[in-house]
N, C-alpha and C. Protein backbone atom coordinates (compact mmCIF):
# COMPACT_ATOMS: atom_id res chain seq x y z
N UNK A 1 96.61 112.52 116.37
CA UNK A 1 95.64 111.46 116.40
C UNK A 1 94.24 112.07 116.22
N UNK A 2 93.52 111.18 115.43
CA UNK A 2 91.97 111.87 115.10
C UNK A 2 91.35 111.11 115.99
N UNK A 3 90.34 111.61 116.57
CA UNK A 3 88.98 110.91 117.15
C UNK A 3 87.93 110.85 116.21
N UNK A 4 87.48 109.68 116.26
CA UNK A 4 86.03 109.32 115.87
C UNK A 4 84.96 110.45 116.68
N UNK A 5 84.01 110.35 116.53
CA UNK A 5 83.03 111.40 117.17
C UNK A 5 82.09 110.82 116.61
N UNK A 6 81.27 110.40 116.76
CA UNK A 6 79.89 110.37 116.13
C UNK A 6 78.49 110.67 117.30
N UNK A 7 77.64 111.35 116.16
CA UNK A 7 76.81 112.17 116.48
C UNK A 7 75.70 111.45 116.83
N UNK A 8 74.87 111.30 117.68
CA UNK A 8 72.92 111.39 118.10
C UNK A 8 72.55 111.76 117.09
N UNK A 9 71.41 110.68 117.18
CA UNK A 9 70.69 111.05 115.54
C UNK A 9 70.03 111.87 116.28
N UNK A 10 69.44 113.00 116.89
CA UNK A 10 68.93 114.10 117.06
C UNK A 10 69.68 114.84 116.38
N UNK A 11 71.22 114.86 116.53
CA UNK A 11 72.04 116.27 116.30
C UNK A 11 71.97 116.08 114.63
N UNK A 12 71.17 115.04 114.00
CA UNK A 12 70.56 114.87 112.69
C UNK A 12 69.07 115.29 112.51
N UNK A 13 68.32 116.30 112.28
CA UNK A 13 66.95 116.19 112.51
C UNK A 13 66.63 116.10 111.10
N UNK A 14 67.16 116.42 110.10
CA UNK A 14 66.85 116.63 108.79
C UNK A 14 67.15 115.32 108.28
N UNK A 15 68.54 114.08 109.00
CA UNK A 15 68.50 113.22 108.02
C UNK A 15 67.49 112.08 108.90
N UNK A 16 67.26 112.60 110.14
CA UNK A 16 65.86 111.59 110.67
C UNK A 16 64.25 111.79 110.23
N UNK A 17 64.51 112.76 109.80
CA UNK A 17 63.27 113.42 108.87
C UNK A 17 63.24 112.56 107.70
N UNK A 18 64.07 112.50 106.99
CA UNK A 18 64.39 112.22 105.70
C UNK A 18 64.16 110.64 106.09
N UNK A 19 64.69 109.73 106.88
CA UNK A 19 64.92 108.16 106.94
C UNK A 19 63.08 108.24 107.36
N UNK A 20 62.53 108.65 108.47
CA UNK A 20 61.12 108.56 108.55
C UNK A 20 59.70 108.56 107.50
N UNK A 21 60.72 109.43 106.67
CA UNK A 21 59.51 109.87 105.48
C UNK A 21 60.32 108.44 104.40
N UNK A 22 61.16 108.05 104.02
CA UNK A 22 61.83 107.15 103.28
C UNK A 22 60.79 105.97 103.42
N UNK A 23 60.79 105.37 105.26
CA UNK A 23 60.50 104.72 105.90
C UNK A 23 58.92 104.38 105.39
N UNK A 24 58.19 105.46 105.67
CA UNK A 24 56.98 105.45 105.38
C UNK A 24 56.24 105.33 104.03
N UNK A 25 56.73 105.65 102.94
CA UNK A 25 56.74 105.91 101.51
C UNK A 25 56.76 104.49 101.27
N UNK A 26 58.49 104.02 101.71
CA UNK A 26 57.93 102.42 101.33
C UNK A 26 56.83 101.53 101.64
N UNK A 27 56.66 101.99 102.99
CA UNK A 27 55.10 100.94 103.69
C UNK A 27 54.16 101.21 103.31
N UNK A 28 54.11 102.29 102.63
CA UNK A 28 52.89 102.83 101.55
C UNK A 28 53.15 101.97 100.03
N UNK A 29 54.13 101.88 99.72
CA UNK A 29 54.53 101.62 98.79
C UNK A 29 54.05 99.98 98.35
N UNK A 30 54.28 99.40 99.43
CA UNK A 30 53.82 98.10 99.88
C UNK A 30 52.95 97.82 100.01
N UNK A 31 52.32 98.20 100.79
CA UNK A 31 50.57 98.33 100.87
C UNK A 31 50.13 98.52 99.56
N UNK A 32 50.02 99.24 99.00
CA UNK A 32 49.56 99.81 97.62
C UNK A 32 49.79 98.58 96.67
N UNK A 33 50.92 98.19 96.23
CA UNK A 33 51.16 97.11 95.98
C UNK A 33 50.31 95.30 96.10
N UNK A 34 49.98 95.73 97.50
CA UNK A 34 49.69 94.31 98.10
C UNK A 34 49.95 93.35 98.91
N UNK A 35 51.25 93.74 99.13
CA UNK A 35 52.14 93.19 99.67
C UNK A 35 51.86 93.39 101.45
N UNK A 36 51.44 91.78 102.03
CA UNK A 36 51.05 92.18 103.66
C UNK A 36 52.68 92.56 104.66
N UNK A 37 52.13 93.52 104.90
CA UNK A 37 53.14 94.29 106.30
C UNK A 37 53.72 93.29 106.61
N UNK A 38 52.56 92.50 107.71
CA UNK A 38 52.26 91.71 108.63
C UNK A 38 53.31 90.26 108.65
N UNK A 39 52.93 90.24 106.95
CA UNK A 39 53.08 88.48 106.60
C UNK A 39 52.12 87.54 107.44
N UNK A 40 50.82 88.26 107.44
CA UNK A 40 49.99 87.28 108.20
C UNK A 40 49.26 86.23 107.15
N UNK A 41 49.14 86.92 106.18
CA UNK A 41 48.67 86.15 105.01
C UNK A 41 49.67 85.04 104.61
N UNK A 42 50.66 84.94 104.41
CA UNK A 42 51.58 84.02 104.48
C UNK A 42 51.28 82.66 105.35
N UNK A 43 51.04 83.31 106.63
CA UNK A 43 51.19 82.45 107.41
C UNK A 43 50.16 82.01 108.26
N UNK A 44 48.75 81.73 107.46
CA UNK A 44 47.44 81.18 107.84
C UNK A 44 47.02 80.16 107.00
N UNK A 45 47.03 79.34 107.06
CA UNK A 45 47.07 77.83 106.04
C UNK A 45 45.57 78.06 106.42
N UNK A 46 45.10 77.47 105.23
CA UNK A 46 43.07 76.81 105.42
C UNK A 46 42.82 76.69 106.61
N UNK A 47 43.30 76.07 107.22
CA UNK A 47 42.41 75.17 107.93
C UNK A 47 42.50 76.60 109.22
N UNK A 48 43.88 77.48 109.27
CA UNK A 48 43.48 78.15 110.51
C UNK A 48 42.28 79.27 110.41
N UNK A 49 42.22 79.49 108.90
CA UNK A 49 41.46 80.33 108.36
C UNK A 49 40.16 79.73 108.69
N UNK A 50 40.05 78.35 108.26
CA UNK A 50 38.64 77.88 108.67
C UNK A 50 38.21 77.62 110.19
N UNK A 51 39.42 77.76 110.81
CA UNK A 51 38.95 77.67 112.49
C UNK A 51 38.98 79.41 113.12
N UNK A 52 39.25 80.17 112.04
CA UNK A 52 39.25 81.59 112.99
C UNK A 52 37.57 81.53 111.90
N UNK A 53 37.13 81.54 111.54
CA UNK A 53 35.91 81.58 110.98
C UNK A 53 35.06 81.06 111.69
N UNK A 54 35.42 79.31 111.85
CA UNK A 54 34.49 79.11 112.89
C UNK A 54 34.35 79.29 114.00
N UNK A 55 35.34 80.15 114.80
CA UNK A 55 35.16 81.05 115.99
C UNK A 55 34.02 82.49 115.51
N UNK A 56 34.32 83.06 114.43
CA UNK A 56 33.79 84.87 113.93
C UNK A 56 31.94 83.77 114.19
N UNK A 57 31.78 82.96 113.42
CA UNK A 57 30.00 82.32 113.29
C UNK A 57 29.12 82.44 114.59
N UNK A 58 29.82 81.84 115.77
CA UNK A 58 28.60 82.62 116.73
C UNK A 58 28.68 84.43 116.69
N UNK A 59 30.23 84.61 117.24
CA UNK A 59 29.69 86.08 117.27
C UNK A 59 28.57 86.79 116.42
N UNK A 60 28.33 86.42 115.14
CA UNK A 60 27.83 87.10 113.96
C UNK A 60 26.42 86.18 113.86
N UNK A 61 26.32 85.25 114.60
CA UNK A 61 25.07 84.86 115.02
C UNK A 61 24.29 85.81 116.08
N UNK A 62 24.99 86.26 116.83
CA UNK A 62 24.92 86.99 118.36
C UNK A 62 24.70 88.44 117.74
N UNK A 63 25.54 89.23 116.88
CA UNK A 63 24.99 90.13 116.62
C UNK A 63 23.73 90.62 115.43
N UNK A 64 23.61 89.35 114.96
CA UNK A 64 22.46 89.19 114.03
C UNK A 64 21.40 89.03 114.84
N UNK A 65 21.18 87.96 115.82
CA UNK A 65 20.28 88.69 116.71
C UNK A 65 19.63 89.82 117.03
N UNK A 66 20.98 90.95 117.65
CA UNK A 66 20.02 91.92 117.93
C UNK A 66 20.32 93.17 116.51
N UNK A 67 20.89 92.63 115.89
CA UNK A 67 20.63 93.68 114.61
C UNK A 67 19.80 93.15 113.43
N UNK A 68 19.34 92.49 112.73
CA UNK A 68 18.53 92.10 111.77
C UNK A 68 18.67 92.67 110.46
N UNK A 69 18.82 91.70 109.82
CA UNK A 69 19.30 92.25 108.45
C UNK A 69 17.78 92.36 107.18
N UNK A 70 18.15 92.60 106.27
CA UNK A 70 17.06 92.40 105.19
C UNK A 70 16.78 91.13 104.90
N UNK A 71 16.10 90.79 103.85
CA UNK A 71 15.76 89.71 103.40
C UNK A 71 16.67 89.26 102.10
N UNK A 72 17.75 88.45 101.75
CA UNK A 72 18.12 88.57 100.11
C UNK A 72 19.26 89.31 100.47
N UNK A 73 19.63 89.87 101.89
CA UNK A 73 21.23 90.29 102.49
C UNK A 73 22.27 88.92 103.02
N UNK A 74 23.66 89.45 103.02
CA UNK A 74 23.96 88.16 102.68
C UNK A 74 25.21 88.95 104.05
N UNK A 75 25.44 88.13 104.73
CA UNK A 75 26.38 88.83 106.23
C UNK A 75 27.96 88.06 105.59
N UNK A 76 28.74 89.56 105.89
CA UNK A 76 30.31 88.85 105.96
C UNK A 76 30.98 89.24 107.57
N UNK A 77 31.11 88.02 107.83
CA UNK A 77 31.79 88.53 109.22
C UNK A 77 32.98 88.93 109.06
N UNK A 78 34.02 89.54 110.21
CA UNK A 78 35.45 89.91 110.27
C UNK A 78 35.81 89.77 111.64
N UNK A 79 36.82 89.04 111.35
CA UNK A 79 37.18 88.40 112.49
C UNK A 79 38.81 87.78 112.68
N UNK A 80 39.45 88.72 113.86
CA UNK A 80 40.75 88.56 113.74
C UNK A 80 41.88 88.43 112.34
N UNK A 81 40.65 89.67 111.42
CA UNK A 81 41.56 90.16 110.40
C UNK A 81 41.42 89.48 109.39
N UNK A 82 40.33 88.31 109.46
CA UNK A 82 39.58 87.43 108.12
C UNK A 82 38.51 88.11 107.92
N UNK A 83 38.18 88.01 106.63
CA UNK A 83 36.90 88.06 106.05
C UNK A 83 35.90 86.68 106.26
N UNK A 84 35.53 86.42 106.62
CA UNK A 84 34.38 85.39 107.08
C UNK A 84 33.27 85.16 106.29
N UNK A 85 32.64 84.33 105.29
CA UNK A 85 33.30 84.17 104.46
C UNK A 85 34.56 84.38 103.62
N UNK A 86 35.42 84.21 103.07
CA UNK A 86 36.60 84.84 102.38
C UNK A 86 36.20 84.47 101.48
N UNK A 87 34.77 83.79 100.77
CA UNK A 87 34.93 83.87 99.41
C UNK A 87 33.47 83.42 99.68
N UNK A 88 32.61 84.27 98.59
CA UNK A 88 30.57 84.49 98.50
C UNK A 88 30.22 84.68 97.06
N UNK A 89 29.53 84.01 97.12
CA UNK A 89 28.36 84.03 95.70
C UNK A 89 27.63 84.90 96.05
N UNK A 90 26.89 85.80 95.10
CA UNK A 90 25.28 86.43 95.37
C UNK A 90 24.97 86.74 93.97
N UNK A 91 23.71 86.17 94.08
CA UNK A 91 22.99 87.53 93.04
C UNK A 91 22.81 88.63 92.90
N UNK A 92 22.97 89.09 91.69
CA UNK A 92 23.15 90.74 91.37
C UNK A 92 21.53 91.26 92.32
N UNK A 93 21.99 92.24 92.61
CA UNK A 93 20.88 93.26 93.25
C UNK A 93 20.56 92.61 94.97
N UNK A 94 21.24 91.48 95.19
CA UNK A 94 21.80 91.62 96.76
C UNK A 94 22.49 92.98 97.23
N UNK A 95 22.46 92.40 98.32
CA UNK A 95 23.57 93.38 99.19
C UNK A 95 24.11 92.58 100.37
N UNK A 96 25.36 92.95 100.23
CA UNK A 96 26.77 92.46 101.48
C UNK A 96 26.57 93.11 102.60
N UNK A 97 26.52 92.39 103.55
CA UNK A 97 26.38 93.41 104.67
C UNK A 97 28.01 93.14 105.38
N UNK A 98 29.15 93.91 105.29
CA UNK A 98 30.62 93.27 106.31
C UNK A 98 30.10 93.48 107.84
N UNK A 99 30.59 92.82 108.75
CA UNK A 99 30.55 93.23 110.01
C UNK A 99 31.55 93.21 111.03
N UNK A 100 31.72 94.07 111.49
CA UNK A 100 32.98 93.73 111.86
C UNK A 100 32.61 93.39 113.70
N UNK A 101 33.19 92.09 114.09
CA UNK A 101 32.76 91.57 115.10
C UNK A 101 34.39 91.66 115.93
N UNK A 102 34.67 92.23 115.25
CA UNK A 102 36.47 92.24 116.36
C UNK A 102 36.01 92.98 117.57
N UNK A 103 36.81 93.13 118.72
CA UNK A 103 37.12 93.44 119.86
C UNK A 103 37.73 94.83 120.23
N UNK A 104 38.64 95.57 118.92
CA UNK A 104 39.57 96.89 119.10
C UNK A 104 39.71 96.72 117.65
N UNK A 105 39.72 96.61 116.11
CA UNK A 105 39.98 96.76 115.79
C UNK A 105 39.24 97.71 114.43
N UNK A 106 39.40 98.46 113.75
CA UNK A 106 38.86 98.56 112.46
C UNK A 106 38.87 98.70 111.07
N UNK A 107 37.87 98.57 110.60
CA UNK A 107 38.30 98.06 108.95
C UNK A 107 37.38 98.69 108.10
N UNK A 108 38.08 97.91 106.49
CA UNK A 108 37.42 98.69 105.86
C UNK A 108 37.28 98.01 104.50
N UNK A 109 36.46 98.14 103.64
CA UNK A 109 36.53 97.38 102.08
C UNK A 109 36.10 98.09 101.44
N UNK A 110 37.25 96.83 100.21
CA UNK A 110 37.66 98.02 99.00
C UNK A 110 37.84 97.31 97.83
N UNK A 111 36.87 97.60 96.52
CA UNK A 111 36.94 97.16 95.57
C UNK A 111 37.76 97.50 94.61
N UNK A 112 38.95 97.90 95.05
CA UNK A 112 39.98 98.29 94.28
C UNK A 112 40.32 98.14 93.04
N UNK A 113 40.23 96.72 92.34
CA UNK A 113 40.33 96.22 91.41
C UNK A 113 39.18 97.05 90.16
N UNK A 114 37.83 97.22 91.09
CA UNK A 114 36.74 97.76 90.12
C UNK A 114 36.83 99.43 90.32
N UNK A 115 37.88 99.64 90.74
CA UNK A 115 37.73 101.43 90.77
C UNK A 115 36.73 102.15 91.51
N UNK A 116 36.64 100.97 92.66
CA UNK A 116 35.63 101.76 93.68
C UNK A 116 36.19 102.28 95.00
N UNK A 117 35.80 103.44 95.28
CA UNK A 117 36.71 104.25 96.59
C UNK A 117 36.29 102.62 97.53
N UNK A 118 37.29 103.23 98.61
CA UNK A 118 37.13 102.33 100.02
C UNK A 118 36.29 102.91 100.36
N UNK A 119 35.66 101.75 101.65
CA UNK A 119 34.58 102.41 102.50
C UNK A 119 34.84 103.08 103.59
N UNK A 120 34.53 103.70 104.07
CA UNK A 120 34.44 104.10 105.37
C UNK A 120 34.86 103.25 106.37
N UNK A 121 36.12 103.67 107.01
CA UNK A 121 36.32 102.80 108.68
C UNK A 121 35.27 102.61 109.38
N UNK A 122 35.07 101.04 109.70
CA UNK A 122 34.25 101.00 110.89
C UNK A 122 34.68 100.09 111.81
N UNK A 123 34.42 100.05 113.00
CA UNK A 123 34.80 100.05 114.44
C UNK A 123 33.65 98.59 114.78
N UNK A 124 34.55 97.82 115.76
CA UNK A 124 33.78 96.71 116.71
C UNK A 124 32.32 97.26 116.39
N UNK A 125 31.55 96.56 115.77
CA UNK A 125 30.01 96.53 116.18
C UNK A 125 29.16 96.95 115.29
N UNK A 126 30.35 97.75 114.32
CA UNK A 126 29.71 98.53 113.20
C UNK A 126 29.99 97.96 111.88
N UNK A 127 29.31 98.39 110.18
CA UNK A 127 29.19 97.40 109.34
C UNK A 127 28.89 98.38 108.26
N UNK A 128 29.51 97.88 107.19
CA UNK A 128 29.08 98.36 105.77
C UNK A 128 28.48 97.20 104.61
N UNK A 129 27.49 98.16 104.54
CA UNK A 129 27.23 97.41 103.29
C UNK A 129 27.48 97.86 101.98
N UNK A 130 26.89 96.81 100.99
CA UNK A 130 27.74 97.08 99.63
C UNK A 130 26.82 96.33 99.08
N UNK A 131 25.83 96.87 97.83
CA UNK A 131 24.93 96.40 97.10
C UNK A 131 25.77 95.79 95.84
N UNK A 132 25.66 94.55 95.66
CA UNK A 132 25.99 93.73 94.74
C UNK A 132 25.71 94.26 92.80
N UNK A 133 26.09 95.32 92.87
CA UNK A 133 25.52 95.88 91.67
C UNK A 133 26.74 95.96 90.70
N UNK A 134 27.92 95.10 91.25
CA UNK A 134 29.54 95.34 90.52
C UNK A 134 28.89 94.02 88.89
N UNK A 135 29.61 94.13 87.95
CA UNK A 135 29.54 92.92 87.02
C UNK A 135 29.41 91.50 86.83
N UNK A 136 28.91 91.15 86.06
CA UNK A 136 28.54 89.35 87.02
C UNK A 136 30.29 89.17 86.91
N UNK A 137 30.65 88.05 87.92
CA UNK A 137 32.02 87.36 88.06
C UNK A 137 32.23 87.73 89.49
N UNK A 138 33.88 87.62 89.08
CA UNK A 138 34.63 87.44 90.25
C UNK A 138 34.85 89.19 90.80
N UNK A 139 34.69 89.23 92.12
CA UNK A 139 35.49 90.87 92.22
C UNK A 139 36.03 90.59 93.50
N UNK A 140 37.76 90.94 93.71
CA UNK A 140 38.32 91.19 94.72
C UNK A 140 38.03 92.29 95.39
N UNK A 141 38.71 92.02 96.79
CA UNK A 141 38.24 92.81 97.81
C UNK A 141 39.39 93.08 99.03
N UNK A 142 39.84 94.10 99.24
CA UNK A 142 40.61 94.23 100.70
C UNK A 142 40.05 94.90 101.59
N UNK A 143 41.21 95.02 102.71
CA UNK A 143 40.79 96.03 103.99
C UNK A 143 41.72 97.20 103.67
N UNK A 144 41.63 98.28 103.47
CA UNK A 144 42.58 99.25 103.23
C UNK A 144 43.48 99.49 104.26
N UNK A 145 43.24 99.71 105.50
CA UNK A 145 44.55 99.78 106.48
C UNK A 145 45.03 98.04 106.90
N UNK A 146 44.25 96.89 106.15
CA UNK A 146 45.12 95.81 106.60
C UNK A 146 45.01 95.08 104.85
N UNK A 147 45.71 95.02 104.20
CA UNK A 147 45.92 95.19 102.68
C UNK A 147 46.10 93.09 102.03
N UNK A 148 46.50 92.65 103.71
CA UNK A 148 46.54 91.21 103.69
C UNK A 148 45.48 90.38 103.91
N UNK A 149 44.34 91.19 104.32
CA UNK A 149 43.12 90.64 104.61
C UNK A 149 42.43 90.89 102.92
N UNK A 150 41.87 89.90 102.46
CA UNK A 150 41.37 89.51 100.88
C UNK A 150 39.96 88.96 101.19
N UNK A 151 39.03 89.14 100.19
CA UNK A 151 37.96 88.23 99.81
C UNK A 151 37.80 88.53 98.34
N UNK A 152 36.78 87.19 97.98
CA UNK A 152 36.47 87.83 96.41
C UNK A 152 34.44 87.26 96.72
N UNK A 153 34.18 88.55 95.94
CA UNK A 153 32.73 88.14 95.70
C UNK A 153 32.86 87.92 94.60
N UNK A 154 31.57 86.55 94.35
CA UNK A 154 31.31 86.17 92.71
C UNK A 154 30.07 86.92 92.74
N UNK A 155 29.48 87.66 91.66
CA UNK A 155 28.40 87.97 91.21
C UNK A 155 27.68 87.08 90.14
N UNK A 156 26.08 86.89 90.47
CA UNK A 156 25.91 86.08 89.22
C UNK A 156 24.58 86.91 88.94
N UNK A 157 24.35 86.57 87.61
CA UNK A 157 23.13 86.97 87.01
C UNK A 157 22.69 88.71 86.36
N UNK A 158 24.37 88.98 86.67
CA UNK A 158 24.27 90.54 86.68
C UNK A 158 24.50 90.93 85.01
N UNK A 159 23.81 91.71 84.57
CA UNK A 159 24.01 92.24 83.14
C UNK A 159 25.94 92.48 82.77
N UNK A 160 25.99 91.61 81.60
CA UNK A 160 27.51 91.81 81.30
C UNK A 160 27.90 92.82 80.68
C-alpha cells in the first residue's frame, strides 16, 4: 500500500518563491495595464463619486486656508481615492495644484498617456503641482500605486 504524503509548502521554498514572484508580476501586470486591483472603480456610480467629493470640499477649503495658493492655480482635491475634481478645464500656463487631504494614505500623478514620469509620493497634507504646459485637449491622469483612481485635464488655449 502507498501513502499519500504531501508536503508544507515550506518544504517547497523554491516553488513558493516561484508562485510569489508569478503572483506579483501579474499585479504588476494589471496595474500597468489599468486594470483596478481593487474593483473600486467599478463600483462607484456618479453620484457616490459626487458625494465623496462633496465630503473632500470642506477639507480642501480648510487646508486652503492655512496654505494659500497662487493666483490662476487651480486645487485638485483627493479624497478617499477620488480625484476631486475628476475632471478640470484650465488654461495653458496654469498650474494644478493635487492635494491630498486623506487621513493615512498616499498618492501620486501620472501623465502616463503624455510620457510624463509620475510624481513623487505624497502623504496626508502634502501636494504636487503640475504646470499646465501639456497640449491643448484632453490629458489623462492616474495615481500610480492606486491605478483605479483617474482624472482627465482639458487644456485650452495651449499652442497645438
Amino acid at each position: 500500500m502507498t501513502a499519500l504524503i504531501r508536503l508544507r509548502r515550506h518544504d517547497h521554498p523554491q516553488r513558493s518563491q516561484r508562485s510569489r514572484v508569478a503572483v506579483m508580476a501579474g499585479l504588476g501586470l494589471l496595474a500597468l495595464a489599468g486594470v483596478p486591483a481593487s474593483g473600486q472603480e467599478a463600483k462607484l456610480s456618479p453620484e457616490e463619486r459626487a458625494a465623496i467629493c462633496a465630503e473632500a470640499e470642506p477639507r480642501l477649503k480648510d487646508w486652503l486656508a492655512d496654505h494659500p495658493i497662487g493666483e490662476g492655480t487651480v486645487a485638485v482635491a483627493i479624497w478617499k481615492e477620488v480625484f476631486c475634481p475628476e475632471r478640470l478645464t484650465v488654461k495653458a500656463g496654469r498650474k494644478v495644484v493635487f492635494v491630498n487631504v486623506e487621513k493615512r494614505t498616499s498618492h501620486s500623478v501620472w501623465f502616463r498617456t503624455d510620457g510624463r514620469p509620475e510624481s513623487p509620493r505624497f502623504f496626508p497634507d502634502e501636494t504636487f503641482e503640475q504646470p499646465a504646459d501639456l497640449a491643448e485637449g484632453d490629458h489623462d491622469y492616474v495615481c500610480g500605486p492606486h491605478p483605479w483612481m483617474r482624472g482627465r485635464l482639458t487644456v485650452e488655449g495651449a499652442p497645438k
